[in-house]
N, C-alpha and C. Protein backbone atom coordinates (compact mmCIF):
# COMPACT_ATOMS: atom_id res chain seq x y z
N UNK A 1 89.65 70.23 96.79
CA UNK A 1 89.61 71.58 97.33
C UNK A 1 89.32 72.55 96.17
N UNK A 2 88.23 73.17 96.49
CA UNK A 2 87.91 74.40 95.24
C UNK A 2 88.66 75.28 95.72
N UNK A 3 89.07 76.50 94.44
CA UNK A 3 89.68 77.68 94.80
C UNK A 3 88.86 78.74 94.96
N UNK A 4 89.15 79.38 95.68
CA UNK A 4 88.46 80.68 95.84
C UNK A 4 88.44 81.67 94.51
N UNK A 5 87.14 81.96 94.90
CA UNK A 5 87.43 83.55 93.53
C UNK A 5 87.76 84.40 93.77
N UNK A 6 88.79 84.94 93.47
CA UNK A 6 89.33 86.36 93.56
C UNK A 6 88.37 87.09 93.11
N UNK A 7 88.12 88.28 94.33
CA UNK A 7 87.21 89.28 93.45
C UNK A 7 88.03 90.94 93.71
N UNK A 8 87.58 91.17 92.55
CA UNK A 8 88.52 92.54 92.05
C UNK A 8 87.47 93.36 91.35
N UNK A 9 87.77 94.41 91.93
CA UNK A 9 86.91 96.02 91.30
C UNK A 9 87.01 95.86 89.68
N UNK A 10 86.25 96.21 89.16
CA UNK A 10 86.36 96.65 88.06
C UNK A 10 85.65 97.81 87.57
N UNK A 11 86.24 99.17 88.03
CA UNK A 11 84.84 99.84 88.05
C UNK A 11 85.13 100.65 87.29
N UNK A 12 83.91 101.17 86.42
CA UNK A 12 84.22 102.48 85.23
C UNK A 12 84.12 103.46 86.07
N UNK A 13 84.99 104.32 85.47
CA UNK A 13 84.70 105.69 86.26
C UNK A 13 85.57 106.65 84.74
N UNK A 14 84.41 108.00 84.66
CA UNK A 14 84.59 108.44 83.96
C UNK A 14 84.02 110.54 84.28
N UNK A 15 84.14 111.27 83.67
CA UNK A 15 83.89 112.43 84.20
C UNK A 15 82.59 113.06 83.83
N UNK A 16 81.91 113.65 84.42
CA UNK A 16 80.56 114.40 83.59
C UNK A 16 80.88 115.48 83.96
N UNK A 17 81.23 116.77 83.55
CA UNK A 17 81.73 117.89 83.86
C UNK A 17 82.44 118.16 84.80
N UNK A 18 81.90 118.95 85.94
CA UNK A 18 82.61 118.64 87.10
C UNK A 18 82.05 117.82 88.15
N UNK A 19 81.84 116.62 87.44
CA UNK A 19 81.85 115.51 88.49
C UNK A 19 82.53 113.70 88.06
N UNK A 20 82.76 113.47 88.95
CA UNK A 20 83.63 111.80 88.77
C UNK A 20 82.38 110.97 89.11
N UNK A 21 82.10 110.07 88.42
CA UNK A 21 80.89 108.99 88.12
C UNK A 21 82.26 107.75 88.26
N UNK A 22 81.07 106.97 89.42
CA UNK A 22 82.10 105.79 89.65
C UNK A 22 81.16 104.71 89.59
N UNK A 23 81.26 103.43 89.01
CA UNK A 23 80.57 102.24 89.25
C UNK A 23 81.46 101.07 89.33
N UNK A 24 80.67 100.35 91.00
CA UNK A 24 82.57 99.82 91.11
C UNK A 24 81.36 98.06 91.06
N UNK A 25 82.60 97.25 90.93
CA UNK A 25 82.21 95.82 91.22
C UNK A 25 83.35 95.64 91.99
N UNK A 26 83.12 94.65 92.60
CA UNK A 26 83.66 93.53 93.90
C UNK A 26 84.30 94.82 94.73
N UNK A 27 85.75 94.55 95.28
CA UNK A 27 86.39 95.31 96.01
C UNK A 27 87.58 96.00 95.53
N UNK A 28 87.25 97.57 95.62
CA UNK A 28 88.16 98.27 95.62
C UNK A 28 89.50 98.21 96.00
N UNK A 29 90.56 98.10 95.18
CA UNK A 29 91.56 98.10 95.44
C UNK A 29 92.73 99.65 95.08
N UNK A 30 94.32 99.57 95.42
CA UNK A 30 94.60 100.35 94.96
C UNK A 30 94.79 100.81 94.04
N UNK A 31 95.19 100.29 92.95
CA UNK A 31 94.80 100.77 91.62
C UNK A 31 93.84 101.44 91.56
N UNK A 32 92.77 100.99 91.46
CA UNK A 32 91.03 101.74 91.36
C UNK A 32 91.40 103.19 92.24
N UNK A 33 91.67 103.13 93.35
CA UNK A 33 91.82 103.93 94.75
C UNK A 33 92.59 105.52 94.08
N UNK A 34 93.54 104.89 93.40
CA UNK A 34 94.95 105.74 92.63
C UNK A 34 93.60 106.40 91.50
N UNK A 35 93.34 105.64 90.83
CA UNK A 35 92.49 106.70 89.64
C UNK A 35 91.76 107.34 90.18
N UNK A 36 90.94 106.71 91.24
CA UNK A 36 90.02 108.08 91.65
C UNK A 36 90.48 109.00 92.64
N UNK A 37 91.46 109.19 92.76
CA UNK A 37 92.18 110.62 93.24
C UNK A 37 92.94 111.16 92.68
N UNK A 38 93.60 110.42 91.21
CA UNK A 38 93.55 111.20 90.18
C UNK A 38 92.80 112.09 89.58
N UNK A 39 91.74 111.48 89.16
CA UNK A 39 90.51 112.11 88.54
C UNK A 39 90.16 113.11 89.56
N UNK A 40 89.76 112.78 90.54
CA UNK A 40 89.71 113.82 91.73
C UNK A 40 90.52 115.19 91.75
N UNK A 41 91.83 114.75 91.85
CA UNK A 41 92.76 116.08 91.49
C UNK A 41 92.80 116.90 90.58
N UNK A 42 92.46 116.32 89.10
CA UNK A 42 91.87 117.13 87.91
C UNK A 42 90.72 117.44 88.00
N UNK A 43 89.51 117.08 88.84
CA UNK A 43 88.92 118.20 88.88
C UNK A 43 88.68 119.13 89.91
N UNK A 44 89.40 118.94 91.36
CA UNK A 44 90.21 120.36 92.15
C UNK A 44 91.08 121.71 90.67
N UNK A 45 91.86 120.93 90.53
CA UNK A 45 92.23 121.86 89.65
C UNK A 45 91.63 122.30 88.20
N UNK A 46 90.55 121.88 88.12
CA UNK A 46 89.72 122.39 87.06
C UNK A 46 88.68 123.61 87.27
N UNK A 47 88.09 123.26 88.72
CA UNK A 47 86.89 123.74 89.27
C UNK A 47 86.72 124.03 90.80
N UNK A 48 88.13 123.82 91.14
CA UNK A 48 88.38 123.97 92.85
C UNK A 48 87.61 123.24 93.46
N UNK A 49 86.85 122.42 93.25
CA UNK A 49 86.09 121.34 93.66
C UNK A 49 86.03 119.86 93.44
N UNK A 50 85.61 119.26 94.24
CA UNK A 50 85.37 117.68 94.31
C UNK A 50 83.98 117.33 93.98
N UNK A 51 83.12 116.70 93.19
CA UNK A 51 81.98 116.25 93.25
C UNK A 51 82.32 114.88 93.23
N UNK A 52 81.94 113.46 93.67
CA UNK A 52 82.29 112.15 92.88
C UNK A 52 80.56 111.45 93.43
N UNK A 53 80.25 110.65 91.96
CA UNK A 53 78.87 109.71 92.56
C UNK A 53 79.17 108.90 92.22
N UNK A 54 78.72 108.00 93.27
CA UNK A 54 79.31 106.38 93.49
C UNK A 54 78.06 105.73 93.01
N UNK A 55 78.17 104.25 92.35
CA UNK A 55 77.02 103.80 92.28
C UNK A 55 77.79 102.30 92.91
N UNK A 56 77.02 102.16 93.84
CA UNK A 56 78.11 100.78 95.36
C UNK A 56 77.23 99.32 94.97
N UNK A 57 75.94 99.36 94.30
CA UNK A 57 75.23 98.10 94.41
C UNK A 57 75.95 96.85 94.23
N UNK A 58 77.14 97.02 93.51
CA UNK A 58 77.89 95.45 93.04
C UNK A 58 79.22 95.90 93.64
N UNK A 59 79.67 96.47 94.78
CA UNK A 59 80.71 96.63 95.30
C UNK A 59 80.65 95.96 96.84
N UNK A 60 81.94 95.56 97.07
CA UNK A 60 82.08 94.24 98.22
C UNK A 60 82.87 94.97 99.47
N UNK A 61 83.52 96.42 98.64
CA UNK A 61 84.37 96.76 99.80
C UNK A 61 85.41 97.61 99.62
N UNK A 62 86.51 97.85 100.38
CA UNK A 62 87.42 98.70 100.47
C UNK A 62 88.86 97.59 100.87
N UNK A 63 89.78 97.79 100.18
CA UNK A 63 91.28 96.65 100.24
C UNK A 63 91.46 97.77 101.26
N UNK A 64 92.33 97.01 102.31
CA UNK A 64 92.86 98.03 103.33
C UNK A 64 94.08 99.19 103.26
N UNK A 65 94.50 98.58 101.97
CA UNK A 65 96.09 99.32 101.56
C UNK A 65 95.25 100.50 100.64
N UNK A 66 93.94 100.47 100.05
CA UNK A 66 93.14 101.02 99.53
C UNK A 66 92.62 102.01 100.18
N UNK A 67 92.11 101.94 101.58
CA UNK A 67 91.92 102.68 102.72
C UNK A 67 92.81 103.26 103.13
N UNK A 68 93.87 102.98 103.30
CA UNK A 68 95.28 103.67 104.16
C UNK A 68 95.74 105.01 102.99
N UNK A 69 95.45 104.50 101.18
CA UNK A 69 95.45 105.42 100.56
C UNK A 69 95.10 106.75 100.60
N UNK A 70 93.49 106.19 100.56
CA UNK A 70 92.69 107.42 100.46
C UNK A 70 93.23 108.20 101.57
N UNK A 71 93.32 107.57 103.21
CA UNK A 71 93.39 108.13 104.12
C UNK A 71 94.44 109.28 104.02
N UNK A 72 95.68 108.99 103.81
CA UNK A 72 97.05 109.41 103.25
C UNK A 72 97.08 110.59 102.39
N UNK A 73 96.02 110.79 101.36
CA UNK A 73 96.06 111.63 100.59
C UNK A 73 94.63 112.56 101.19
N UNK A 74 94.08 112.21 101.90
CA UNK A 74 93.30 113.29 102.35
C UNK A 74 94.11 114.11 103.32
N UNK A 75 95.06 113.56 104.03
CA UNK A 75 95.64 114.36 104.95
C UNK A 75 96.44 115.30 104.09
N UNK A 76 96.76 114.79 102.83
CA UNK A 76 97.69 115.73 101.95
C UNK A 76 96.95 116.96 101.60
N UNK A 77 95.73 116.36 100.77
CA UNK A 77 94.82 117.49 99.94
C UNK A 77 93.33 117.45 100.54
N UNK A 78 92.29 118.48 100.66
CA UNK A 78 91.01 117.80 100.85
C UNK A 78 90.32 119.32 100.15
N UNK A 79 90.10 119.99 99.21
CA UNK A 79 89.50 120.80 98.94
C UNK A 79 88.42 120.58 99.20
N UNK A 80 87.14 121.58 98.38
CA UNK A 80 85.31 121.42 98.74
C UNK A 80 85.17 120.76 98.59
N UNK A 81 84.34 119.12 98.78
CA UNK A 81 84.45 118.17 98.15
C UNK A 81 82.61 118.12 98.78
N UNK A 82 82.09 117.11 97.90
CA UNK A 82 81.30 115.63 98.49
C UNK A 82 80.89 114.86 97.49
N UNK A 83 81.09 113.48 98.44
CA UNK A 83 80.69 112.21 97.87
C UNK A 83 79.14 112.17 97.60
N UNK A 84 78.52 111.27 97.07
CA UNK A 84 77.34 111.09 96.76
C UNK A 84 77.02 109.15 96.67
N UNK A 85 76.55 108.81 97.57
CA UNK A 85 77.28 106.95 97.41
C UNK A 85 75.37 106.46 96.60
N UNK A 86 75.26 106.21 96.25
CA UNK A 86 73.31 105.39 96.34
C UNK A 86 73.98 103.67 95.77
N UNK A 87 72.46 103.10 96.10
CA UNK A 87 72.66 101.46 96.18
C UNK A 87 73.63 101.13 97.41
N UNK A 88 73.89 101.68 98.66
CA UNK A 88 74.54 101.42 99.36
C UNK A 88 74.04 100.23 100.25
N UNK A 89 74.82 99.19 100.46
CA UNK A 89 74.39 98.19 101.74
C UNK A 89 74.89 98.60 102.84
N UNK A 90 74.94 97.98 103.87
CA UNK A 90 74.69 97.79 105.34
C UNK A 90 76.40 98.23 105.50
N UNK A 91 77.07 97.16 105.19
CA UNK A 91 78.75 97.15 105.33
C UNK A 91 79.51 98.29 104.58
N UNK A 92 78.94 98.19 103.27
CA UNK A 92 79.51 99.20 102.54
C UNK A 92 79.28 100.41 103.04
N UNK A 93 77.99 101.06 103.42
CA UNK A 93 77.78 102.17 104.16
C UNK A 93 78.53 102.56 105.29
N UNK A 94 78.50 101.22 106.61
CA UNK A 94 79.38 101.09 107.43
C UNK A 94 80.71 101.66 107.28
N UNK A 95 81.48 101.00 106.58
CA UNK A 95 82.83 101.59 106.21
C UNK A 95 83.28 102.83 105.87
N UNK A 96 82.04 102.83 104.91
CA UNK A 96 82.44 104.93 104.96
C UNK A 96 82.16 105.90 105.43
N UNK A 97 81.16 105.37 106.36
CA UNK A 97 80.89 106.38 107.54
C UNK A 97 82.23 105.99 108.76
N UNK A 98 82.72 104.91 108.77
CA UNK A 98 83.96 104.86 109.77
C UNK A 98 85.41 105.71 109.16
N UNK A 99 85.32 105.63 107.67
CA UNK A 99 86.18 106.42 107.33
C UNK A 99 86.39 107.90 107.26
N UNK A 100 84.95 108.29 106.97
CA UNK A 100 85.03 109.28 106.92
C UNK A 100 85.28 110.21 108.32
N UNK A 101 84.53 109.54 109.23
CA UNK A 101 85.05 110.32 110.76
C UNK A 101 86.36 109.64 110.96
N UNK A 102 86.95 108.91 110.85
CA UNK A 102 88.33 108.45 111.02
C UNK A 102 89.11 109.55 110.20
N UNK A 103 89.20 110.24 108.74
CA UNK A 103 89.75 111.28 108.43
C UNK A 103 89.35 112.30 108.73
N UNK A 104 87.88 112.89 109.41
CA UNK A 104 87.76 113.93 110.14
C UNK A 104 88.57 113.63 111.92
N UNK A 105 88.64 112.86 111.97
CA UNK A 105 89.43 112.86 113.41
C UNK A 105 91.14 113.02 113.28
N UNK A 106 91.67 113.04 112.11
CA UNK A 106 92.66 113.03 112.10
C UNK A 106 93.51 114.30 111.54
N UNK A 107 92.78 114.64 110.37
CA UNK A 107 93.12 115.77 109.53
C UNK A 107 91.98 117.17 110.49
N UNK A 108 90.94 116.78 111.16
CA UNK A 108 90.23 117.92 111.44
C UNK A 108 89.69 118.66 110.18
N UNK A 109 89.36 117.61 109.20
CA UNK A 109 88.90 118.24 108.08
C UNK A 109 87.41 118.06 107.73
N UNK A 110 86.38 118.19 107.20
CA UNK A 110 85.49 117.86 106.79
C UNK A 110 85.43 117.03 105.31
N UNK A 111 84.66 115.92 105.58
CA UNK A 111 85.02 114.53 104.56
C UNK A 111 83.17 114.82 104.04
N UNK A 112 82.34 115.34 103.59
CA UNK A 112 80.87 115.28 103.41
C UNK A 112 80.58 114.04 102.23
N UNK A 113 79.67 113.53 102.84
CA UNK A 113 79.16 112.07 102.02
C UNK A 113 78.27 111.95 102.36
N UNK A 114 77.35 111.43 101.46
CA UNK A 114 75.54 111.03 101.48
C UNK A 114 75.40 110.04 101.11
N UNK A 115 74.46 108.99 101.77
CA UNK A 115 73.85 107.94 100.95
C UNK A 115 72.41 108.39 100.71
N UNK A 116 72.51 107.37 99.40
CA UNK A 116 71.31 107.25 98.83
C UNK A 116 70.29 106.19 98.09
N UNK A 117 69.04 106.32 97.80
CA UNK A 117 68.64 104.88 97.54
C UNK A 117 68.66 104.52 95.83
N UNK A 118 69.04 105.61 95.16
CA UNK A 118 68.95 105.38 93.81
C UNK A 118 70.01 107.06 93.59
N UNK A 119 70.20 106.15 92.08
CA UNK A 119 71.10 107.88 91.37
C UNK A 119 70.37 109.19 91.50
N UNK A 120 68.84 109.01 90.87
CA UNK A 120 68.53 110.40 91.08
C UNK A 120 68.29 111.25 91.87
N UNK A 121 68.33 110.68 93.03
CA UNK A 121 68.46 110.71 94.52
C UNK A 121 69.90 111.66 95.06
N UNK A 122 70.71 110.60 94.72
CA UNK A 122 72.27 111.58 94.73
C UNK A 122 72.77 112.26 94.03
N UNK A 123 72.25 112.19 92.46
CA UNK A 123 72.83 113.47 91.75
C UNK A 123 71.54 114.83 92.22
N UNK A 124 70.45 114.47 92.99
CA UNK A 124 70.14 115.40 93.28
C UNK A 124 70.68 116.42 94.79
N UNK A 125 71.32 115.80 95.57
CA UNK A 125 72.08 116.08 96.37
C UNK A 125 73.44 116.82 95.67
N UNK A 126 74.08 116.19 94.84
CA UNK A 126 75.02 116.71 93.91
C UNK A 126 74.61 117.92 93.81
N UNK A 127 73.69 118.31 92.97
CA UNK A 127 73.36 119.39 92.77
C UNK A 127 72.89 120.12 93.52
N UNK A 128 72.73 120.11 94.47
CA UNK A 128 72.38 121.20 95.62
C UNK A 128 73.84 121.81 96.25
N UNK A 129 74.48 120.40 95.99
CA UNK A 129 75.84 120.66 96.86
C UNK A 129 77.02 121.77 95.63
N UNK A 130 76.39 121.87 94.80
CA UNK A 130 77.25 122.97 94.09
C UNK A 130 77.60 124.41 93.78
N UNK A 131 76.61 124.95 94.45
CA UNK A 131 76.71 125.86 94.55
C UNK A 131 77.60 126.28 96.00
N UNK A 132 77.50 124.90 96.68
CA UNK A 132 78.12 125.93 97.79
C UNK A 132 79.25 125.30 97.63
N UNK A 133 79.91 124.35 96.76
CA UNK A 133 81.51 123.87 96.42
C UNK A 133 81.87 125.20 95.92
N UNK A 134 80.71 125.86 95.16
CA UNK A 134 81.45 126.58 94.30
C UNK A 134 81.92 127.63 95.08
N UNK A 135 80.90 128.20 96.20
CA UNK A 135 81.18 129.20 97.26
C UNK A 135 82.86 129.50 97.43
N UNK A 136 82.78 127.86 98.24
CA UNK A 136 83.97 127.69 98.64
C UNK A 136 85.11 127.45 98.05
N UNK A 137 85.15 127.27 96.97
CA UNK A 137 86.27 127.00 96.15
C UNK A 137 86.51 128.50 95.34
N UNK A 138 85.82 129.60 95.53
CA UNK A 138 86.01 130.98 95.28
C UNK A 138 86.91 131.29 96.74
N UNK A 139 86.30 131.06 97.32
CA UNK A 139 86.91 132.16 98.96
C UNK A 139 88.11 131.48 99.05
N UNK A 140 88.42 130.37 98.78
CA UNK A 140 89.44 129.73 98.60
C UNK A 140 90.77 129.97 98.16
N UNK A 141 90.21 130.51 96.98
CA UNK A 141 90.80 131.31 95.57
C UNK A 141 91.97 132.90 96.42
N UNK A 142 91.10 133.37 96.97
CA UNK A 142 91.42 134.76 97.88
C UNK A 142 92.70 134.57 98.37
């Protein structure tokens, strides 16, 4: 009997101003889940905003206790935010489009996420999307 391989995220994620750069392998778990809503929270409170770009090509998935996370803390916090996902597959896409209306159905919040077929693709979305984080994270301010 062979053993199975455990597969586990290992993903860098690091900041480029106000944005969270994520590159994940295998499946996201909570740990991983916990830093990036860390990082997330420092930069709400840096810039009243959320930017994060995902790069998904070597990612397998979402751990469910990983999901129940995120879910959990969006109901807590959800400032301006959006995701930016590129290299997305079929499943992986799947999932976060179920999540994301699964936390808009629950919180009545807006969850905004894009796929895309390459980075420059989504950091160009990024950047469109900042000016109006920034909008909103002023009126916010009020």
């Amino acid at each position: 009997m062979t053993a199975k391989p455990v597969t586990s995220a290992t993903p860098s994620m690091w900041f480029e101003d106000d944005l969270v750069v994520v590159r994940v392998v295998g499946e996201v778990g909570v740990t991983e889940m916990q830093r990036m809503i860390e990082m997330s929270d420092q930069l709400l409170a840096r810039h009243g905003y959320i930017m994060l770009l995902a790069d998904a090509q070597r990612a397998t998935g979402l751990h469910p206790d990983a999901r129940k996370l995120q879910a959990q803390r969006t109901k807590q916090v959800l400032g301006p935010s959006h995701v930016a996902i590129y290299h997305v597959n079929r499943i992986t896409r799947t999932i976060a489009t179920l999540m994301q209306r699964g936390i808009e159905l629950v919180t009545s919040k807006s969850y905004p996420i894009s796929f895309h077929r390459d980075e420059a693709e989504a950091r160009g979305m990024l950047t469109s999307q900042r000016p109006i984080l920034r909008a909103r994270a002023a009126r916010q301010e009020k």
